[in-house]
PDB file of N, CA and C in Angstrom:
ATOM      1  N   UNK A   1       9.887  49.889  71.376  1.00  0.00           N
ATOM      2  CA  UNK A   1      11.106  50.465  70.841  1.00  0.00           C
ATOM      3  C   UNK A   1      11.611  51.507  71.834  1.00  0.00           C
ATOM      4  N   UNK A   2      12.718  51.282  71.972  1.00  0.00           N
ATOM      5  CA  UNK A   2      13.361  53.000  72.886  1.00  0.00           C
ATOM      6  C   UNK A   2      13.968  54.071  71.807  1.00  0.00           C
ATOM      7  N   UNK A   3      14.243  54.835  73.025  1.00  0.00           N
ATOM      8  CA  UNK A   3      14.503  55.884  72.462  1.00  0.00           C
ATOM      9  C   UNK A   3      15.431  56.369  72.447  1.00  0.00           C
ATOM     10  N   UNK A   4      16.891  57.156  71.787  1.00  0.00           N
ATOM     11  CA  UNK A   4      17.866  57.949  72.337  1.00  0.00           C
ATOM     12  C   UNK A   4      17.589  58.721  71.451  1.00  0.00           C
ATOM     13  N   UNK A   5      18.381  59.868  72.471  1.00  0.00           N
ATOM     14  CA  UNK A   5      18.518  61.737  71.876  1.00  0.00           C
ATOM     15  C   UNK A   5      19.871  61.448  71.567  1.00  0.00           C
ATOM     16  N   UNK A   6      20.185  62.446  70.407  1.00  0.00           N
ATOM     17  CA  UNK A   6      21.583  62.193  70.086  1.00  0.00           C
ATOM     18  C   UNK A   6      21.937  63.776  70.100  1.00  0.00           C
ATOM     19  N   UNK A   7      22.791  64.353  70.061  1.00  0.00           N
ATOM     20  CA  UNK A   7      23.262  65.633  69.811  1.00  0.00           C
ATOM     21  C   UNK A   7      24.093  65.662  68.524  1.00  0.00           C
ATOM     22  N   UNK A   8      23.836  66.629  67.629  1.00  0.00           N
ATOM     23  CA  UNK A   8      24.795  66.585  66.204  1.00  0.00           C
ATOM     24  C   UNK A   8      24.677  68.448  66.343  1.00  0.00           C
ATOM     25  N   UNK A   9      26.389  68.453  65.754  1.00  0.00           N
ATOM     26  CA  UNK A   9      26.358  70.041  65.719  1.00  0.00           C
ATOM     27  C   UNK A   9      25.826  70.297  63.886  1.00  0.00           C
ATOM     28  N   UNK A  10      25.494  71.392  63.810  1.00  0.00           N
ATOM     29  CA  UNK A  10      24.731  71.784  62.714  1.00  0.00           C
ATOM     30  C   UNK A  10      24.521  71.131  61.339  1.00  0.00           C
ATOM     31  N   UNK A  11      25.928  71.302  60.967  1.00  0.00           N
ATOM     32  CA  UNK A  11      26.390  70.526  59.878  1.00  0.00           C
ATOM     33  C   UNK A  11      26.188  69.445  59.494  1.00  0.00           C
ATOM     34  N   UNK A  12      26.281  68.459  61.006  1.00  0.00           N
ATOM     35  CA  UNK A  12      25.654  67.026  61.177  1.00  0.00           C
ATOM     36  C   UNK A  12      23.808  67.099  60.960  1.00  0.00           C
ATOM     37  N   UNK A  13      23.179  67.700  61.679  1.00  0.00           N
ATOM     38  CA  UNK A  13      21.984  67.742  61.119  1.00  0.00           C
ATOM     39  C   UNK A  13      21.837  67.938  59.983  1.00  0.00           C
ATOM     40  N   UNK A  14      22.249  69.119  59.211  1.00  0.00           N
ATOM     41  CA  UNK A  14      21.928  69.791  58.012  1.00  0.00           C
ATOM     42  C   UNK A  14      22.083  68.606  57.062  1.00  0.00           C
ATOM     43  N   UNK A  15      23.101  67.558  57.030  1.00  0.00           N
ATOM     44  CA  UNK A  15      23.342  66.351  56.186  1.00  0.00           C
ATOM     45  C   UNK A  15      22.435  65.295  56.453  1.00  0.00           C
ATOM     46  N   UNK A  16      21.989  65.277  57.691  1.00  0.00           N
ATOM     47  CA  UNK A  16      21.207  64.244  58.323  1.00  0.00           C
ATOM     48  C   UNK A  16      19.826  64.310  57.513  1.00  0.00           C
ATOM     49  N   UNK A  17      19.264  65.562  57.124  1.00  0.00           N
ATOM     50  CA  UNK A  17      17.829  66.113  57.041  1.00  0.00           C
ATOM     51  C   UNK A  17      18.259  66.130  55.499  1.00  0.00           C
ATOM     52  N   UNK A  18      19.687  66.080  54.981  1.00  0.00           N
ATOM     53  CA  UNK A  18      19.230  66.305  53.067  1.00  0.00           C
ATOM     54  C   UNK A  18      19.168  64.782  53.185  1.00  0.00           C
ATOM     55  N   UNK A  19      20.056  63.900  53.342  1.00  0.00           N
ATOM     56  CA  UNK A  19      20.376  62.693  53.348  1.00  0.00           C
ATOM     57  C   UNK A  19      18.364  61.845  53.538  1.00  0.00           C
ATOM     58  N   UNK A  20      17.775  62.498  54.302  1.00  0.00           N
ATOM     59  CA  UNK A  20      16.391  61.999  54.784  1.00  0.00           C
ATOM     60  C   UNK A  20      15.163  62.428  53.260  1.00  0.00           C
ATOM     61  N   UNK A  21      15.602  63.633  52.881  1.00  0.00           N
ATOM     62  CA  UNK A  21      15.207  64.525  51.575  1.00  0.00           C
ATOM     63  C   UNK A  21      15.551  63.440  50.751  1.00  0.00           C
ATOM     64  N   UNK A  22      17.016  63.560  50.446  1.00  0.00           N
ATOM     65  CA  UNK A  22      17.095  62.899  49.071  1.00  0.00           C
ATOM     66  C   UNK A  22      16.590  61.202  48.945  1.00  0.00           C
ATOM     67  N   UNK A  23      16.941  60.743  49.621  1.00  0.00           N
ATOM     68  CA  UNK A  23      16.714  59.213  49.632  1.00  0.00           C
ATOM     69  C   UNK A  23      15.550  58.811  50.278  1.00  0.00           C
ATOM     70  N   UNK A  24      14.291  59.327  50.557  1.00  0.00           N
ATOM     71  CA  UNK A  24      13.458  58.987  50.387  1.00  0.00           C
ATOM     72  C   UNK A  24      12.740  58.422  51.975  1.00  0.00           C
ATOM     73  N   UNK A  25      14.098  58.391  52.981  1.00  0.00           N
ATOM     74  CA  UNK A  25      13.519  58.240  54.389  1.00  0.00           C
ATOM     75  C   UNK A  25      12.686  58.740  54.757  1.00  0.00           C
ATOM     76  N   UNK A  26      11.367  58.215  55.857  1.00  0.00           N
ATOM     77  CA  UNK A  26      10.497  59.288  56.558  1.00  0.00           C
ATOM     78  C   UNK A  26      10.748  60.069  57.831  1.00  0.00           C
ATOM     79  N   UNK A  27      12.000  59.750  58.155  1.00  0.00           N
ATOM     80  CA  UNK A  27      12.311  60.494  59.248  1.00  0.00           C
ATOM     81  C   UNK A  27      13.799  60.445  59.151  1.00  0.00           C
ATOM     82  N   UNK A  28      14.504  61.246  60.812  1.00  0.00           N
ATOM     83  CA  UNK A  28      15.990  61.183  60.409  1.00  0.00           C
ATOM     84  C   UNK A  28      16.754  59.620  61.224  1.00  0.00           C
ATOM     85  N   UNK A  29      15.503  59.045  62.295  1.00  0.00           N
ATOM     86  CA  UNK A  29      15.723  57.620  63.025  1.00  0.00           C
ATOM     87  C   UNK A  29      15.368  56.596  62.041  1.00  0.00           C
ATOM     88  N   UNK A  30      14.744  56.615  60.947  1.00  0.00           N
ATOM     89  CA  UNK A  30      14.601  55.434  59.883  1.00  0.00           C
ATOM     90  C   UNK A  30      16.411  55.738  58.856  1.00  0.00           C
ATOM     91  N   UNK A  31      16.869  57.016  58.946  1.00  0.00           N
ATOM     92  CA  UNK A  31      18.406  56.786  58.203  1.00  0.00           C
ATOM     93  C   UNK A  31      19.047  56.491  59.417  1.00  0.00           C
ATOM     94  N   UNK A  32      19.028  57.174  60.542  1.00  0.00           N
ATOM     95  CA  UNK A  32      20.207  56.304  61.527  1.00  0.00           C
ATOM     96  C   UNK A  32      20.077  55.050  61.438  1.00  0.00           C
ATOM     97  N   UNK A  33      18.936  54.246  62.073  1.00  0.00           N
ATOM     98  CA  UNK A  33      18.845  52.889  62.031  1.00  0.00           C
ATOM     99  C   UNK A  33      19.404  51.944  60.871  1.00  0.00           C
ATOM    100  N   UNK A  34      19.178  52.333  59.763  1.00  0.00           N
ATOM    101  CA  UNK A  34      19.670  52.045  58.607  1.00  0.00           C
ATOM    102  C   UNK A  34      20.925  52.428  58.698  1.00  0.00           C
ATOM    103  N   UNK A  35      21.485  53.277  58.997  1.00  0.00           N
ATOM    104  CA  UNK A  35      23.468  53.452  58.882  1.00  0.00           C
ATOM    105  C   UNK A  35      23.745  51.919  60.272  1.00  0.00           C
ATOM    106  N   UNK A  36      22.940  52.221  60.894  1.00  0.00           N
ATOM    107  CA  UNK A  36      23.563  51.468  62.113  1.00  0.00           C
ATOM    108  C   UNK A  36      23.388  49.875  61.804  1.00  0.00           C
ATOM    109  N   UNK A  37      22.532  49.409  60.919  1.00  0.00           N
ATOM    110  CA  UNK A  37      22.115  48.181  60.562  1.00  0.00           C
ATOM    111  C   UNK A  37      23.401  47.916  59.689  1.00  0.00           C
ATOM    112  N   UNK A  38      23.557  48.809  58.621  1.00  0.00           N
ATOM    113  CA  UNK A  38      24.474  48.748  57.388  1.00  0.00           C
ATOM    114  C   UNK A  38      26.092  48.619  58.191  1.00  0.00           C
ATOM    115  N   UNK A  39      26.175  49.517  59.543  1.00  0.00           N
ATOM    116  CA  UNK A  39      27.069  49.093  60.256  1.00  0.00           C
ATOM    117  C   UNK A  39      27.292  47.638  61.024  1.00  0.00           C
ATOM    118  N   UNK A  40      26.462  47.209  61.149  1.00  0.00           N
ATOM    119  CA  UNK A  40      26.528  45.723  61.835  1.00  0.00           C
ATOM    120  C   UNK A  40      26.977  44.899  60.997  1.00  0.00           C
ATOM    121  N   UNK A  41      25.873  45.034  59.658  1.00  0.00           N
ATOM    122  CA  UNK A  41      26.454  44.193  58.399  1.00  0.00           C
ATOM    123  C   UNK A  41      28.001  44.308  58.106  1.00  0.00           C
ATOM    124  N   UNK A  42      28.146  45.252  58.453  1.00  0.00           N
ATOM    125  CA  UNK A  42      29.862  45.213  57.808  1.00  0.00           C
ATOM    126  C   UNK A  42      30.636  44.845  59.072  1.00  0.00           C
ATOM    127  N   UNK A  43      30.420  44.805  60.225  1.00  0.00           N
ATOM    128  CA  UNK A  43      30.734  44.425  61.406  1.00  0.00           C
ATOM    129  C   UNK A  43      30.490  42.917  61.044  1.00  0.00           C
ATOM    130  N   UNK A  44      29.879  42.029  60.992  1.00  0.00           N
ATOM    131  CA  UNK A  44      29.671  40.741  60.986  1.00  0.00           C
ATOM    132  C   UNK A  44      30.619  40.147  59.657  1.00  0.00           C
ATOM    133  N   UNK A  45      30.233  40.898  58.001  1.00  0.00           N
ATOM    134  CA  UNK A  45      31.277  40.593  57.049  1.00  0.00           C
ATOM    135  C   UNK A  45      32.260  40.328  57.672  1.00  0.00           C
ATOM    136  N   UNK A  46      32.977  41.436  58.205  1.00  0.00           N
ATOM    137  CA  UNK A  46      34.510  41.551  58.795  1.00  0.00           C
ATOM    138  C   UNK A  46      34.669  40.510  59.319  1.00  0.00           C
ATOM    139  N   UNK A  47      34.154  40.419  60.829  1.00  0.00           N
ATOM    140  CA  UNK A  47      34.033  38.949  61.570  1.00  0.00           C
ATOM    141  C   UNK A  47      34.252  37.502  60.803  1.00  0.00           C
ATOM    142  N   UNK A  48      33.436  37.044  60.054  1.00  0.00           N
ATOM    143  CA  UNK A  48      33.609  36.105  58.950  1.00  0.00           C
ATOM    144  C   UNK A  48      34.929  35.887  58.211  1.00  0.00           C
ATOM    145  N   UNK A  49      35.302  37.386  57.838  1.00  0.00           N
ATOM    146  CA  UNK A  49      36.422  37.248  57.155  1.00  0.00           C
ATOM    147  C   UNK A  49      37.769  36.775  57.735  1.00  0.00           C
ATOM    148  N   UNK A  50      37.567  37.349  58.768  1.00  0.00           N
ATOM    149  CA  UNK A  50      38.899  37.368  60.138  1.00  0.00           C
ATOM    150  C   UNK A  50      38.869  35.755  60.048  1.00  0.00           C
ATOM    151  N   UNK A  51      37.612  35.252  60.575  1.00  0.00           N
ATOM    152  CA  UNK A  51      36.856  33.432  60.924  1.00  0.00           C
ATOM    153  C   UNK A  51      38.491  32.751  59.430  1.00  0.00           C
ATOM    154  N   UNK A  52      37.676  33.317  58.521  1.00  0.00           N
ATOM    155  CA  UNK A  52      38.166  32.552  57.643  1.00  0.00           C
ATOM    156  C   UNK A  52      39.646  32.479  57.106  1.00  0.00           C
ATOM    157  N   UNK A  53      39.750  33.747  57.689  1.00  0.00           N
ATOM    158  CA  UNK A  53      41.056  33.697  57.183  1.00  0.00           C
ATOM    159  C   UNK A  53      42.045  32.866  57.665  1.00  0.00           C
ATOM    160  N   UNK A  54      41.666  32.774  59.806  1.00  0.00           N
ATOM    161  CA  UNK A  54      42.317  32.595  60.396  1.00  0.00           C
ATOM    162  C   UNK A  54      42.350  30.685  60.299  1.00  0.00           C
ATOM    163  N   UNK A  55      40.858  30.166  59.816  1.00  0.00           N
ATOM    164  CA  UNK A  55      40.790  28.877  59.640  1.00  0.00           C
ATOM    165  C   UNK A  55      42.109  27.878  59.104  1.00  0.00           C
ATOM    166  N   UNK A  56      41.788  26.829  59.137  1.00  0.00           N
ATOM    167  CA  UNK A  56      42.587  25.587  58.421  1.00  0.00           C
ATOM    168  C   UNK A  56      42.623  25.809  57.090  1.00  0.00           C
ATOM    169  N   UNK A  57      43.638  25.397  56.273  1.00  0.00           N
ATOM    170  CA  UNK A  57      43.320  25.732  54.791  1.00  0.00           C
ATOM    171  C   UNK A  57      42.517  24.339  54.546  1.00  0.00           C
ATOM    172  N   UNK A  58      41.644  24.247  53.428  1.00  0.00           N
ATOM    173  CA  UNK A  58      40.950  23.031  52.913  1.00  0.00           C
ATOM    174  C   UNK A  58      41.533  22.599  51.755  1.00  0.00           C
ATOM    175  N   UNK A  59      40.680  21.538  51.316  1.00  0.00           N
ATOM    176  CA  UNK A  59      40.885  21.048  49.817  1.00  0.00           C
ATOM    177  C   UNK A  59      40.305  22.247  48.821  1.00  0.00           C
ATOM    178  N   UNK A  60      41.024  22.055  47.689  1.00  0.00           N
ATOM    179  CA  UNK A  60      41.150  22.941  46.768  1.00  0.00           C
ATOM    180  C   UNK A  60      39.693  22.829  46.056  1.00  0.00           C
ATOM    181  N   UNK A  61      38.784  23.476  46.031  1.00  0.00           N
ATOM    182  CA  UNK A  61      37.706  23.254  45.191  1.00  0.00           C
ATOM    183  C   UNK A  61      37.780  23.081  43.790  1.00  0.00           C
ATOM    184  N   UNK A  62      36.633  22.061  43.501  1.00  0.00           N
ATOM    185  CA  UNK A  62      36.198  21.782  41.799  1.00  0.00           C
ATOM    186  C   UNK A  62      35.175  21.869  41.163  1.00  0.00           C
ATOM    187  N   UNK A  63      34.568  21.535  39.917  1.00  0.00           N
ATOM    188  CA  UNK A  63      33.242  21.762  39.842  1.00  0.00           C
ATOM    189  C   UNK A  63      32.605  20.817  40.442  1.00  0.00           C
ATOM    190  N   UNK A  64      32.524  19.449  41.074  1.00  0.00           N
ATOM    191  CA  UNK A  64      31.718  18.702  41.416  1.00  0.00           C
ATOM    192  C   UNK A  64      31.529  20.212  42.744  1.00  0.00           C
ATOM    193  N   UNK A  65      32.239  20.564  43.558  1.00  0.00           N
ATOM    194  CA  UNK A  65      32.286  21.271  44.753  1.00  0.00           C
ATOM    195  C   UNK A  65      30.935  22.544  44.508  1.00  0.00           C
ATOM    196  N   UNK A  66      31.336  23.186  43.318  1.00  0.00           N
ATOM    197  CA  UNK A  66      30.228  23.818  43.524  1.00  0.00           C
ATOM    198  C   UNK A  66      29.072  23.315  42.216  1.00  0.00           C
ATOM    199  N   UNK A  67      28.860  22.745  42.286  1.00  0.00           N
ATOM    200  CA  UNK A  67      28.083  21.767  41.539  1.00  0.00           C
ATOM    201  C   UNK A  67      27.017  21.288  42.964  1.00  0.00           C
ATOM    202  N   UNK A  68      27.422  20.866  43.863  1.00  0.00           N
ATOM    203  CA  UNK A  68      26.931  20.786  45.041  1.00  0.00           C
ATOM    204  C   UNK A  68      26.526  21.711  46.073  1.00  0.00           C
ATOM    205  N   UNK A  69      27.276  23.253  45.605  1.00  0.00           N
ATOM    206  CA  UNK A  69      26.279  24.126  46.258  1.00  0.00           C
ATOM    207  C   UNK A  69      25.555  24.852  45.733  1.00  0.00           C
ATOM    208  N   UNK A  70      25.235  24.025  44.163  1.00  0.00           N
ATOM    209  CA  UNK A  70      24.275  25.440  43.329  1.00  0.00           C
ATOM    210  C   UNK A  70      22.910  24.076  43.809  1.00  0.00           C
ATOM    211  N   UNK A  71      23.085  22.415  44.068  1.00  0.00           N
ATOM    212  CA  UNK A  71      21.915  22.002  44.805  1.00  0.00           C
ATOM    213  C   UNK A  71      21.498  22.411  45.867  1.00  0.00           C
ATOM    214  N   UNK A  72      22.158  22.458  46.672  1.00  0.00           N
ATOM    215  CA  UNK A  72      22.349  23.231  47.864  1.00  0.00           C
ATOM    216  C   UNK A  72      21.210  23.937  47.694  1.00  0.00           C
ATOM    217  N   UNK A  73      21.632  25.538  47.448  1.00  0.00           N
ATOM    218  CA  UNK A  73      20.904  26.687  47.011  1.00  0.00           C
ATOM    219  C   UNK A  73      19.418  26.220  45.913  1.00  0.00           C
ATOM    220  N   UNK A  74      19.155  25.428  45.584  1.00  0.00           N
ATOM    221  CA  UNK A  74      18.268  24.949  44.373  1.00  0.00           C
ATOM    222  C   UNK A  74      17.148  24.447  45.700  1.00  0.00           C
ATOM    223  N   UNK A  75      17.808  23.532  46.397  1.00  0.00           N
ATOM    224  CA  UNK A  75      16.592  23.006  47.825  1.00  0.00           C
ATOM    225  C   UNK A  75      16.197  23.977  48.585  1.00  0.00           C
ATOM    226  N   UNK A  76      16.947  24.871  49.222  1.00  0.00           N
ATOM    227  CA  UNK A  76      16.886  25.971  49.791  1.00  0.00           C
ATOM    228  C   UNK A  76      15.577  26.730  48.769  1.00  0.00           C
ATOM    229  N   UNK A  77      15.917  27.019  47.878  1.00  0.00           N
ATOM    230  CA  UNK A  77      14.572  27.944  47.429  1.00  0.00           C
ATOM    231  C   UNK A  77      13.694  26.937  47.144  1.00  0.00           C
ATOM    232  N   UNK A  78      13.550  25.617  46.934  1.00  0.00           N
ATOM    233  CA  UNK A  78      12.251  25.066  46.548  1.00  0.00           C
ATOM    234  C   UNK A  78      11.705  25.056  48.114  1.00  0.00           C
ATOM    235  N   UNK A  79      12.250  24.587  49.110  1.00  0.00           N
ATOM    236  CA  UNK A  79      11.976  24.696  50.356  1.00  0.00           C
ATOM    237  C   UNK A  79      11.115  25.969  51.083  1.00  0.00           C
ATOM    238  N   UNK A  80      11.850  27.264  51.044  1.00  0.00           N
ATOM    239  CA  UNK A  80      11.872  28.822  51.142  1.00  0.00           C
ATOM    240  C   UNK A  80      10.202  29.113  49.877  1.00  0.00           C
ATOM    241  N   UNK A  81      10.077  28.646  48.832  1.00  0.00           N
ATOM    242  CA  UNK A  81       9.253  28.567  48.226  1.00  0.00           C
ATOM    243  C   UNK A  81       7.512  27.806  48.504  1.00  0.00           C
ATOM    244  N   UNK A  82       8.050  26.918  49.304  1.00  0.00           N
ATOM    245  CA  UNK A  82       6.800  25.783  49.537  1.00  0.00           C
ATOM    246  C   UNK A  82       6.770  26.161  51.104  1.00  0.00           C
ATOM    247  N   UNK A  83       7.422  27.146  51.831  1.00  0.00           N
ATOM    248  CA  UNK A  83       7.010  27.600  52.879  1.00  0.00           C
ATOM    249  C   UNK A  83       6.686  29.224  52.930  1.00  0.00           C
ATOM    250  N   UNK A  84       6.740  30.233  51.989  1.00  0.00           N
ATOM    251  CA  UNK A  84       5.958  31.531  51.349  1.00  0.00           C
ATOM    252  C   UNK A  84       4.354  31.183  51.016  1.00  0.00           C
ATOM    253  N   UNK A  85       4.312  30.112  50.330  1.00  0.00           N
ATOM    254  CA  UNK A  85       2.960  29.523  49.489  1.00  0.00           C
ATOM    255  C   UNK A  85       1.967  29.281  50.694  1.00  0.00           C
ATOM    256  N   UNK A  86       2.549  28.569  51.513  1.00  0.00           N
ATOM    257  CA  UNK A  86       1.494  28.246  52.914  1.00  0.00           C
ATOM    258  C   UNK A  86       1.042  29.588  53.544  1.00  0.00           C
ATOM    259  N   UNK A  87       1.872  30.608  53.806  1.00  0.00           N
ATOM    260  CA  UNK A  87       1.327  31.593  54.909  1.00  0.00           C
ATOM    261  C   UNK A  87       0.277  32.340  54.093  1.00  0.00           C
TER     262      UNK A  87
END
């Protein structure tokens, strides 16, 4: 793992260190990492959204449509399930 030093003027620490207090972090690099993760996630959402928006429009969905992705999701965990059980 590396390392960076960051500089925060007071205020920024002082929130950094309740923020680490209240919620239960063990340090103040386990909440950065976590803001910065939670930042990617919303960085990638966004991305997707832009993807989709900018896409082709499709056919109008029905229930056969998601009828087919609650199998979908149904294989996926029996799958995800029968490969937890092995390790």
């Amino acid at each position: 793992m590396s390392t960076m030093n960051i500089s925060l003027p007071e205020s920024l620490k002082a929130f950094v260190d309740e923020q680490v207090s209240q919620r239960g972090y063990g340090t103040s690099s386990e909440y950065v990492r976590e803001l910065i993760r939670r930042d990617q996630d919303r960085l990638q959402l966004r991305n997707l959204l832009l993807a989709g928006a900018s896409s082709a429009p499709t056919e109008p969905v029905n229930a056969t449509y998601f009828e087919g992705l609650r199998e979908r999701a149904r294989g996926a965990a029996k799958v995800a399930g029968k490969t937890r059980r092995r390790s």
